[in-house]
N, C-alpha and C. Protein backbone atom coordinates (compact mmCIF):
# COMPACT_ATOMS: atom_id res chain seq x y z
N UNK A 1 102.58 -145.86 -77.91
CA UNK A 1 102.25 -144.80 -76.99
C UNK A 1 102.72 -145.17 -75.59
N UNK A 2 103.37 -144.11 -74.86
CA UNK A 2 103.98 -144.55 -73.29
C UNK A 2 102.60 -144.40 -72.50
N UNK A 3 102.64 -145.32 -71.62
CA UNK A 3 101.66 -144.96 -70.19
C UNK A 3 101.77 -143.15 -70.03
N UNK A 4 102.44 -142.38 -70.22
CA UNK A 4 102.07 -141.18 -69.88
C UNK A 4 100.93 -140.46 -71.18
N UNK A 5 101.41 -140.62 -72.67
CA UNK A 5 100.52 -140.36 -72.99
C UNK A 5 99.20 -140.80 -73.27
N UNK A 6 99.01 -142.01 -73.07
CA UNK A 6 97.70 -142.62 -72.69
C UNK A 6 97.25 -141.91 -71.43
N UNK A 7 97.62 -141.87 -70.67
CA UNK A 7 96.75 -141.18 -69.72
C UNK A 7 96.59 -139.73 -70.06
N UNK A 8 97.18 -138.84 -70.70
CA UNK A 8 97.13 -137.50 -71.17
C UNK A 8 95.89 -137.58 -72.36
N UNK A 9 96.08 -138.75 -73.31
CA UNK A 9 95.36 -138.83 -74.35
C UNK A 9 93.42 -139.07 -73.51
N UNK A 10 93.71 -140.01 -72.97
CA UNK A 10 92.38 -140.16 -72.10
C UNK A 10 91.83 -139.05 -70.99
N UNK A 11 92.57 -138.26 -70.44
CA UNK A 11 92.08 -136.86 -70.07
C UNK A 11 91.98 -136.19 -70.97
N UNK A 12 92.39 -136.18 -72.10
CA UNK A 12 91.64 -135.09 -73.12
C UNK A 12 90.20 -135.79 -73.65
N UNK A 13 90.12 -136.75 -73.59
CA UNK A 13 88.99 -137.41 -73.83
C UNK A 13 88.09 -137.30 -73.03
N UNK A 14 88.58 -137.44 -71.84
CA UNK A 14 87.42 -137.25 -70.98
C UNK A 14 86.99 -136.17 -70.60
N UNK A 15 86.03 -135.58 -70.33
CA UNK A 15 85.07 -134.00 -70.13
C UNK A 15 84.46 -134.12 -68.99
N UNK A 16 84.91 -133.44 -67.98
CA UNK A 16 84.90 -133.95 -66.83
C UNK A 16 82.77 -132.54 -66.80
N UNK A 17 82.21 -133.50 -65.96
CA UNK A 17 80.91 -132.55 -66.11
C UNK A 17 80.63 -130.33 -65.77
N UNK A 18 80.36 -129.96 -66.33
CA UNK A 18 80.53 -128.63 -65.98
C UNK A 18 80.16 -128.27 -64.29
N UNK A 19 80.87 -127.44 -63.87
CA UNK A 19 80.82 -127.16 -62.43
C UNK A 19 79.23 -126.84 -62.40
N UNK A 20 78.93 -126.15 -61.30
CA UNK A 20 77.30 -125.46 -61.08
C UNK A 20 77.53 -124.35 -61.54
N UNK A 21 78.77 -123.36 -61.37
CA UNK A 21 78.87 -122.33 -61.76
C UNK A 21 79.12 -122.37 -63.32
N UNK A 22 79.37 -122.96 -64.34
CA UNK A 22 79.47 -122.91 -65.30
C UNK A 22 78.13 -123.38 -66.24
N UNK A 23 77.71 -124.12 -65.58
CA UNK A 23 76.04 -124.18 -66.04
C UNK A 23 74.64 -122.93 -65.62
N UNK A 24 75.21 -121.86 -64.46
CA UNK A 24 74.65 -120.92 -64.53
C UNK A 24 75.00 -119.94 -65.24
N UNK A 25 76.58 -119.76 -65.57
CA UNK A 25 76.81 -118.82 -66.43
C UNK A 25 76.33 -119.13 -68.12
N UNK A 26 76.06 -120.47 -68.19
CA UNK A 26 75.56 -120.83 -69.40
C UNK A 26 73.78 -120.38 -69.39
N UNK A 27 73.30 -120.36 -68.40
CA UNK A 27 72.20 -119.92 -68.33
C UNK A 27 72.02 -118.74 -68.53
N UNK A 28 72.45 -118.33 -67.62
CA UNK A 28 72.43 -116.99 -67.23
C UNK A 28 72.47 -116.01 -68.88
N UNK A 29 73.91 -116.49 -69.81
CA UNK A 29 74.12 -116.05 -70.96
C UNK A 29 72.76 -116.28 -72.19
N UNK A 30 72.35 -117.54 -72.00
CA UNK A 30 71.32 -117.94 -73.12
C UNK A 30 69.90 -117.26 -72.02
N UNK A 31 69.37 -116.84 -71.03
CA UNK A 31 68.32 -116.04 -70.63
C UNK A 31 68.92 -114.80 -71.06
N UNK A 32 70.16 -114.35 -70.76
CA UNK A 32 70.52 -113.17 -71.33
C UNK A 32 69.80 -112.54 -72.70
N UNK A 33 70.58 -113.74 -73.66
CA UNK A 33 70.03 -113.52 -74.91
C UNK A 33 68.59 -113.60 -75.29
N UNK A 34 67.61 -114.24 -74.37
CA UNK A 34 66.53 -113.84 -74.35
C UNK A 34 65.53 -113.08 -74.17
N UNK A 35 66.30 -112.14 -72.70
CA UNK A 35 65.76 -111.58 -71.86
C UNK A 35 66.19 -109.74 -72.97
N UNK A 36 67.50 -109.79 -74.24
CA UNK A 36 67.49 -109.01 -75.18
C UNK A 36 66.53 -108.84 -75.99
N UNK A 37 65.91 -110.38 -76.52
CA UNK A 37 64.81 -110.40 -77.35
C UNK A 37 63.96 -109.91 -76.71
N UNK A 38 63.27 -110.26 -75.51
CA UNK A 38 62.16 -109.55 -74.79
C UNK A 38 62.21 -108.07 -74.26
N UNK A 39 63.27 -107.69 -74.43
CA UNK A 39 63.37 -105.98 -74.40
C UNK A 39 63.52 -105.39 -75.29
N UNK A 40 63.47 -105.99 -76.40
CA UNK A 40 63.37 -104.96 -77.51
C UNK A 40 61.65 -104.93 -78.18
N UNK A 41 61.53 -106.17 -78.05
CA UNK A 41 59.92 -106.04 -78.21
C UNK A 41 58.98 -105.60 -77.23
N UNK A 42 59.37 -105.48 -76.02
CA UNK A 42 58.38 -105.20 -75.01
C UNK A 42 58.13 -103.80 -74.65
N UNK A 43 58.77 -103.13 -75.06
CA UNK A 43 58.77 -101.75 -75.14
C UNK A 43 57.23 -100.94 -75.87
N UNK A 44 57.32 -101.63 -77.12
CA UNK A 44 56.33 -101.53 -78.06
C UNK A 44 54.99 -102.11 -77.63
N UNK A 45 55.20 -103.18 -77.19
CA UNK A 45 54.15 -104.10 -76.29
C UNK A 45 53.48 -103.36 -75.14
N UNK A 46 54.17 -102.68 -74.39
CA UNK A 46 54.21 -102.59 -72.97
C UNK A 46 53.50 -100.93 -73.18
N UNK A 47 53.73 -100.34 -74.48
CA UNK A 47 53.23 -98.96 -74.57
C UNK A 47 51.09 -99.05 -74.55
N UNK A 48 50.59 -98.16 -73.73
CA UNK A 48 49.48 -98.24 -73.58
C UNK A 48 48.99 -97.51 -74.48
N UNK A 49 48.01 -97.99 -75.46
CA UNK A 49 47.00 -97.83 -76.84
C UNK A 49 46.76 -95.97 -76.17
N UNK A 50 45.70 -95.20 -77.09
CA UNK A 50 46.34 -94.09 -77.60
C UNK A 50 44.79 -94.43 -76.60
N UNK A 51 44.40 -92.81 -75.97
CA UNK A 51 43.33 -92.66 -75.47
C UNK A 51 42.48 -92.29 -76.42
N UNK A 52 41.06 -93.14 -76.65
CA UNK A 52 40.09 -92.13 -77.46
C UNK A 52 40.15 -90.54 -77.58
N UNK A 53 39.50 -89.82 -78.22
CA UNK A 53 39.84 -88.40 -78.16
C UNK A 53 38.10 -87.93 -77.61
N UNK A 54 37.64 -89.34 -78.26
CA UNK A 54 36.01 -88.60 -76.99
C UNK A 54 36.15 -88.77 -75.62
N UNK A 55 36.95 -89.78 -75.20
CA UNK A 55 37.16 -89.77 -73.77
C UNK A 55 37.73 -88.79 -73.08
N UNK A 56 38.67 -88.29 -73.93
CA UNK A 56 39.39 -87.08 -73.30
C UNK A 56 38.35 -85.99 -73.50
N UNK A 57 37.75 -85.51 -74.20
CA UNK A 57 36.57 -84.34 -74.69
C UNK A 57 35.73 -85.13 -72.81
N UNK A 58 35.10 -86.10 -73.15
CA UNK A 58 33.98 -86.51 -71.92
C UNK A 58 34.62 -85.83 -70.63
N UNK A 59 36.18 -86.30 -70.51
CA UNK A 59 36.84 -85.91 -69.09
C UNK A 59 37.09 -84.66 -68.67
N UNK A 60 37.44 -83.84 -70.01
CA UNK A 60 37.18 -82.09 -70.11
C UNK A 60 36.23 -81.84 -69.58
N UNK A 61 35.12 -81.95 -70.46
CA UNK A 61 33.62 -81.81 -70.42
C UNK A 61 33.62 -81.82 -68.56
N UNK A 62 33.80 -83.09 -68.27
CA UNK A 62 33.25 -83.54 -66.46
C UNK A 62 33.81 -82.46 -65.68
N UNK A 63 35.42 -82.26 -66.27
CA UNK A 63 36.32 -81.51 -65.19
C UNK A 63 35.92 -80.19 -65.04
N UNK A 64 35.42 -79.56 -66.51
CA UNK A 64 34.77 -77.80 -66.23
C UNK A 64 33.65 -77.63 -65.86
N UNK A 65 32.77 -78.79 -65.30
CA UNK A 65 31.12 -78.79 -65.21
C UNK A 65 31.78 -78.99 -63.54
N UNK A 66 32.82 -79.98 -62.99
CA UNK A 66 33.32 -80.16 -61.27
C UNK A 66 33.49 -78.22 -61.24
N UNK A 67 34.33 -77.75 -61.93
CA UNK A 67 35.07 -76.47 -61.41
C UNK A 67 34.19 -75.25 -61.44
N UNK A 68 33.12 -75.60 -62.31
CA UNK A 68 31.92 -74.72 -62.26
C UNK A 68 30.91 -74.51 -61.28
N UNK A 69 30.57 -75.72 -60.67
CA UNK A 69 30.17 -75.98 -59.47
C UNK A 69 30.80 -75.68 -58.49
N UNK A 70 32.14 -75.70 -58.13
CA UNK A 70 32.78 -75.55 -57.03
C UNK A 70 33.23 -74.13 -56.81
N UNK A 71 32.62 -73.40 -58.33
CA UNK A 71 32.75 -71.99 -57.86
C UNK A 71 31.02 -70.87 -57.98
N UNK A 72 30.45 -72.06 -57.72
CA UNK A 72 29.16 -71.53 -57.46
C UNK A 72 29.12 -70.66 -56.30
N UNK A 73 28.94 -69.12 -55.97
CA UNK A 73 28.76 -68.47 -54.97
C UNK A 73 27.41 -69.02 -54.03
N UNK A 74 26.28 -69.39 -54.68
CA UNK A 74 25.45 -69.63 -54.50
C UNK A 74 25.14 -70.82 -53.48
N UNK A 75 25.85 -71.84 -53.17
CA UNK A 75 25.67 -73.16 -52.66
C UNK A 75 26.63 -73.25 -51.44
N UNK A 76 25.50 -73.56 -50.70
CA UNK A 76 25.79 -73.29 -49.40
C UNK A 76 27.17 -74.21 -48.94
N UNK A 77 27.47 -75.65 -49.69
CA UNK A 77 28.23 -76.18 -49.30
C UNK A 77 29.71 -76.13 -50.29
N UNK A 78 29.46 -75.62 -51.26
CA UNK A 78 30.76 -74.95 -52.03
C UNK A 78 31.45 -73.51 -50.73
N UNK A 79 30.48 -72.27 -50.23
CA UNK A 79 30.96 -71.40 -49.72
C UNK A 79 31.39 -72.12 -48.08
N UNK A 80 30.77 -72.68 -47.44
CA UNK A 80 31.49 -73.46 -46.48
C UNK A 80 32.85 -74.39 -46.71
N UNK A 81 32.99 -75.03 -48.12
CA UNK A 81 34.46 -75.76 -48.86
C UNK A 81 35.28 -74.75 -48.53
N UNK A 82 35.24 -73.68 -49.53
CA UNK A 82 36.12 -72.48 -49.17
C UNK A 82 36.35 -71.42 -48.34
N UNK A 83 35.31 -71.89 -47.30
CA UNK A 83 35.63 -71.33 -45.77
C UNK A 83 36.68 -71.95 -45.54
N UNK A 84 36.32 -73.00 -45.14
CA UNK A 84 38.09 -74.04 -44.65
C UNK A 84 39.00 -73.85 -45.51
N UNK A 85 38.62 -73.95 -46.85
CA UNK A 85 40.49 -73.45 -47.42
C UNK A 85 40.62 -72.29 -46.55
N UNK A 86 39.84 -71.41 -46.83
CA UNK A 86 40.07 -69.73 -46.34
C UNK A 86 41.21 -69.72 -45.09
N UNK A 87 40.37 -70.73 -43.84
CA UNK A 87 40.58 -70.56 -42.69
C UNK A 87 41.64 -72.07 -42.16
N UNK A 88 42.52 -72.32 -42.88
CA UNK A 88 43.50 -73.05 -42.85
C UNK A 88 43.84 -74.17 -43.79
N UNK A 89 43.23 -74.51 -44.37
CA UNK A 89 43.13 -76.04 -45.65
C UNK A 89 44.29 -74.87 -46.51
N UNK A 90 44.50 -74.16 -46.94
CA UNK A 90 44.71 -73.92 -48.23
C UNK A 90 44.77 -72.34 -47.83
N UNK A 91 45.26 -70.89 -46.94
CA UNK A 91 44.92 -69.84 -46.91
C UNK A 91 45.43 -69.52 -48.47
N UNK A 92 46.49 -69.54 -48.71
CA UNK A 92 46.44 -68.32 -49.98
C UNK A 92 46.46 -68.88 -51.23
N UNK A 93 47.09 -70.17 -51.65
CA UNK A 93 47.82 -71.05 -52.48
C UNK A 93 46.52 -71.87 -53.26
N UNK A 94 46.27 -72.17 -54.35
CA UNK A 94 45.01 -73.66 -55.01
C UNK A 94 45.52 -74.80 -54.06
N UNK A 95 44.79 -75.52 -53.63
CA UNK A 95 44.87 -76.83 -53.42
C UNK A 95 44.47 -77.88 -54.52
N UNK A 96 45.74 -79.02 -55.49
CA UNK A 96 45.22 -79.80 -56.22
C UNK A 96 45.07 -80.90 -55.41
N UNK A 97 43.51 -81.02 -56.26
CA UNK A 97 43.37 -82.82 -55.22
C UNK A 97 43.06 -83.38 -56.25
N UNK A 98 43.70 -84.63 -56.58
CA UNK A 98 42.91 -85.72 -57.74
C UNK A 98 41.74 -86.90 -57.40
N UNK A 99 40.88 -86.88 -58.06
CA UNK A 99 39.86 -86.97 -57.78
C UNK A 99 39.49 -88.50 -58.65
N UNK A 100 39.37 -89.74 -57.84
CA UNK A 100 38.76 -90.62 -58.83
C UNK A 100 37.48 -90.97 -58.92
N UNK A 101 36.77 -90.93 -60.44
CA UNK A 101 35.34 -90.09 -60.63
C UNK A 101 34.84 -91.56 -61.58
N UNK A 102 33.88 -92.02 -60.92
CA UNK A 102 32.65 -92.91 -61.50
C UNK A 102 31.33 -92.74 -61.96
N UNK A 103 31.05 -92.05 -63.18
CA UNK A 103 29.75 -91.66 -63.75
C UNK A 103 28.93 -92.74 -64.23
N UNK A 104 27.58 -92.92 -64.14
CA UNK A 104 26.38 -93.69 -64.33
C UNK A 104 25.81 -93.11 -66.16
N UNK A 105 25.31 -94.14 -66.13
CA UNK A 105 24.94 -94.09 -67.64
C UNK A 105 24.19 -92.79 -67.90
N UNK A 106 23.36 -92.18 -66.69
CA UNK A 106 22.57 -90.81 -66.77
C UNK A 106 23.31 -89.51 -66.39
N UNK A 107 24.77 -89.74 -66.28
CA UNK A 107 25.18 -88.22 -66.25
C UNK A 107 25.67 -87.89 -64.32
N UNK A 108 25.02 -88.99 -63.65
CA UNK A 108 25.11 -88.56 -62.25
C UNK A 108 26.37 -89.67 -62.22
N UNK A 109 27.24 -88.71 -60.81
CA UNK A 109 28.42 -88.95 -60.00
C UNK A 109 27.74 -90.35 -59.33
N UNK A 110 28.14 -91.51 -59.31
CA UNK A 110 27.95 -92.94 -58.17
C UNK A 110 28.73 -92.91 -57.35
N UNK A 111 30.17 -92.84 -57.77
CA UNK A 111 31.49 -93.06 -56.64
C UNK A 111 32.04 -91.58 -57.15
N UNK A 112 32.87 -91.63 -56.13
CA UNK A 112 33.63 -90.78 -56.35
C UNK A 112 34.90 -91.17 -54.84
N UNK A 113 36.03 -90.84 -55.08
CA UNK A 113 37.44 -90.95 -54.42
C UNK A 113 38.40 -89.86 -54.17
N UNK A 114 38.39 -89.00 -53.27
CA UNK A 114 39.78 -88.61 -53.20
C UNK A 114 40.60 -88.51 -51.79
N UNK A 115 41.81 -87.74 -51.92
CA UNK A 115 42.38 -88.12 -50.50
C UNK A 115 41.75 -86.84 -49.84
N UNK A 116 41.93 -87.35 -48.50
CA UNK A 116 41.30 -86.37 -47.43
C UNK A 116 41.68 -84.60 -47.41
N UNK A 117 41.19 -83.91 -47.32
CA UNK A 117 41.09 -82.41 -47.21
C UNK A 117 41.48 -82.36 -45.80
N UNK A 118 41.63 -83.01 -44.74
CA UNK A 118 41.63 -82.73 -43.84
C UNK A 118 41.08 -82.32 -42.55
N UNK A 119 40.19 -82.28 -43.26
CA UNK A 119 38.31 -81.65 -42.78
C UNK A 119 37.16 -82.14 -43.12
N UNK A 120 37.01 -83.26 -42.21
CA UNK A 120 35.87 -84.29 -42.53
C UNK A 120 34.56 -83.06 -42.82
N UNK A 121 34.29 -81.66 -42.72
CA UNK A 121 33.40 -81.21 -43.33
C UNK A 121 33.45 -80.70 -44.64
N UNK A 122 34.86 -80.55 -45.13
CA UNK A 122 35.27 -79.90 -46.23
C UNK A 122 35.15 -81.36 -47.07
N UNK A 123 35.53 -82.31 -46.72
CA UNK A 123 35.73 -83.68 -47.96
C UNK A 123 33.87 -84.19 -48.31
N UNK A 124 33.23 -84.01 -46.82
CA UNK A 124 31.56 -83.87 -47.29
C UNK A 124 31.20 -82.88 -48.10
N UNK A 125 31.63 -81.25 -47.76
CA UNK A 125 31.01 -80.32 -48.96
C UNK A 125 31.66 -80.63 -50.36
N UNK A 126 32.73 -81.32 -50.57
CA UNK A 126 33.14 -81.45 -52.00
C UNK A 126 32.52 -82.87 -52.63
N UNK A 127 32.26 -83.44 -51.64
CA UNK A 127 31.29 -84.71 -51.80
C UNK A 127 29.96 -84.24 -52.47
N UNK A 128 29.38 -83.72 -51.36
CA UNK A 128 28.28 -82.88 -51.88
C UNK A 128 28.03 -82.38 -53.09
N UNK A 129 28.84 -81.52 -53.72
CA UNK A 129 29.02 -80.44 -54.57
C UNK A 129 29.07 -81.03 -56.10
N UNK A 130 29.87 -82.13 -55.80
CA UNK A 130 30.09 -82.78 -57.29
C UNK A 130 29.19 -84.62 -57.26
N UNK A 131 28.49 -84.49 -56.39
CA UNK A 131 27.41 -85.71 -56.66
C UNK A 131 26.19 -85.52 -56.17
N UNK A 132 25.79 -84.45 -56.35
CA UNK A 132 24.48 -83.58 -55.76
C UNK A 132 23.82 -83.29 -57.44
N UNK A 133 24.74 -83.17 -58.48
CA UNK A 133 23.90 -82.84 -59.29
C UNK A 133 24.44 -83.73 -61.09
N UNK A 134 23.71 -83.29 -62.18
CA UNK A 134 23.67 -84.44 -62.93
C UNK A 134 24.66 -83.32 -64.15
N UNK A 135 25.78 -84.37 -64.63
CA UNK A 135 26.83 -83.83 -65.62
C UNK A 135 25.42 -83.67 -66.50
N UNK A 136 26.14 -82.54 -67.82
CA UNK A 136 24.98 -82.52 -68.66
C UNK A 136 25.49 -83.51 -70.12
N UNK A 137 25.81 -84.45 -69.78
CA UNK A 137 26.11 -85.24 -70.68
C UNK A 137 26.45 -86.59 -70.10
N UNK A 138 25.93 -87.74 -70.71
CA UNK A 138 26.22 -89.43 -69.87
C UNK A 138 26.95 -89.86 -70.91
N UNK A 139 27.99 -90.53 -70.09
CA UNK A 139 29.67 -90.77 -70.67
C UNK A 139 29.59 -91.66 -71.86
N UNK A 140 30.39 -92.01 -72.58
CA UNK A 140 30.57 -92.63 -73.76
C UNK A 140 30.70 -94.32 -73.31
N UNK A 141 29.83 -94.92 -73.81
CA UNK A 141 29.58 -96.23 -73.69
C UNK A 141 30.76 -96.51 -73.29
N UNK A 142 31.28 -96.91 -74.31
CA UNK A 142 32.78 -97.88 -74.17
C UNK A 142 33.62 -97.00 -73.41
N UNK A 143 33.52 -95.85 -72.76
CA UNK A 143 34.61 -95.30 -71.47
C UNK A 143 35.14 -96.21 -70.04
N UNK A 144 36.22 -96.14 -70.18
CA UNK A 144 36.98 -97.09 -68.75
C UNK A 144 36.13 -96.30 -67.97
N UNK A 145 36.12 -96.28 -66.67
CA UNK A 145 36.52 -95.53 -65.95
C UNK A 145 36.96 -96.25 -64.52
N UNK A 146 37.83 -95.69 -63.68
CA UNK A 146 37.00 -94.52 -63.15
C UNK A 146 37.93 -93.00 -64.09
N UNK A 147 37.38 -91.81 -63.96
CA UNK A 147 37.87 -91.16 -64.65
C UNK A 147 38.92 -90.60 -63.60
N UNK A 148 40.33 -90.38 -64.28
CA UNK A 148 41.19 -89.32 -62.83
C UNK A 148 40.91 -87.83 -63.17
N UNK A 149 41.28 -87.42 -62.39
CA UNK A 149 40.58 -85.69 -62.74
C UNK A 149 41.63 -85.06 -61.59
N UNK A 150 42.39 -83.87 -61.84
CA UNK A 150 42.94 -83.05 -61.22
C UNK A 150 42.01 -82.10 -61.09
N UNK A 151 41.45 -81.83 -59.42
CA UNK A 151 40.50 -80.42 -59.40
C UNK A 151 41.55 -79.74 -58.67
N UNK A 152 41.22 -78.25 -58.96
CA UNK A 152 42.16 -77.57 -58.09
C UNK A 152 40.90 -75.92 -57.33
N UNK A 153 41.37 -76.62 -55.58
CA UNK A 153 40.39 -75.87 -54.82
C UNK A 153 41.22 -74.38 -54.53
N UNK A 154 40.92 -73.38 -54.26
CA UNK A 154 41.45 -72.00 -53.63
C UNK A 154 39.98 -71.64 -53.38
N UNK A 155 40.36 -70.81 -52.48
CA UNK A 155 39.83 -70.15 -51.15
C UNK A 155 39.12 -69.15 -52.07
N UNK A 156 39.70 -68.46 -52.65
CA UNK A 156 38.92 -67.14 -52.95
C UNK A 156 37.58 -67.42 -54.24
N UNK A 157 37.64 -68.70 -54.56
CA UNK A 157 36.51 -69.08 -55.95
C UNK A 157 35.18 -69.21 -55.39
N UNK A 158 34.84 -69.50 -53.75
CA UNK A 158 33.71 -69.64 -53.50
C UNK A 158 32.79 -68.68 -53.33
N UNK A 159 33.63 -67.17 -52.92
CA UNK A 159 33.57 -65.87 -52.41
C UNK A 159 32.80 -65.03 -53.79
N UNK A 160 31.32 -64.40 -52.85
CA UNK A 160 30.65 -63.72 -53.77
C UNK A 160 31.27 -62.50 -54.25
């Protein structure tokens, strides 16, 4: 063998260490292939369990006992709510507000959450209105809550 191919033969021998960039693209490829495995299963994983169907009945139940109340002619702080829609909150249009709702083992409102009406007297009368009195039914043991609830206010529901 000449001195040239000894030295040719010994650079093929030798493996000179992978750059940085070639050890991230080696990474990068084998997280790849991982990060495939974890998206095909995580999908299935990541899907949230089916809601009870009494929970949904309980949240019905809450939401037409809120909208029943809030169209009580009778209560002084429901017909003052829909004064202010009347008189600017809301003149002609429903206002939806979502509402996050914390019921006690006896049927009564504890917390309750929503965003502002705009009218620190209007967010008290709807305060009022739906924790002033007792659902006629206390929620299902094992219920998350808090419950979300879409109420939807207009002007003309308070009106005798």
């Amino acid at each position: 063998m000449t001195r040239q191919d000894e030295q040719t033969h010994q650079r093929a021998q030798y493996k000179a260490p992978p750059s940085s960039s070639t050890w991230r693209h080696r990474l990068c490829r084998w997280f790849g292939v991982l990060g495939l495995a974890a998206a095909s299963v995580l999908p299935v994983a990541a899907q949230p369990a089916a809601i009870p169907q009494h929970w949904i009945s309980y949240a019905q139940l809450t939401s037409n006992q809120f909208q029943d109340w809030l169209s009580d002619p009778t209560s002084a702080a429901v017909v003052r709510l829909h004064t202010a829609l009347a008189d600017g909150l809301s003149k002609t249009l429903a206002l939806d507000v979502v509402a996050r709702v914390w019921v006690a083992a006896d049927g009564r409102v504890e917390r309750l959450e929503f965003p502002s009406l705009g009218n620190a007297q209007a967010d008290a009368d709807l305060r009022t209105v739906l924790m002033s009195q007792l659902l006629p039914e206390s929620p299902p043991p094992d219920m998350r809550q808090p419950m979300v609830l879409q109420l939807s206010l207009s002007p003309e529901a308070g009106k005798p």
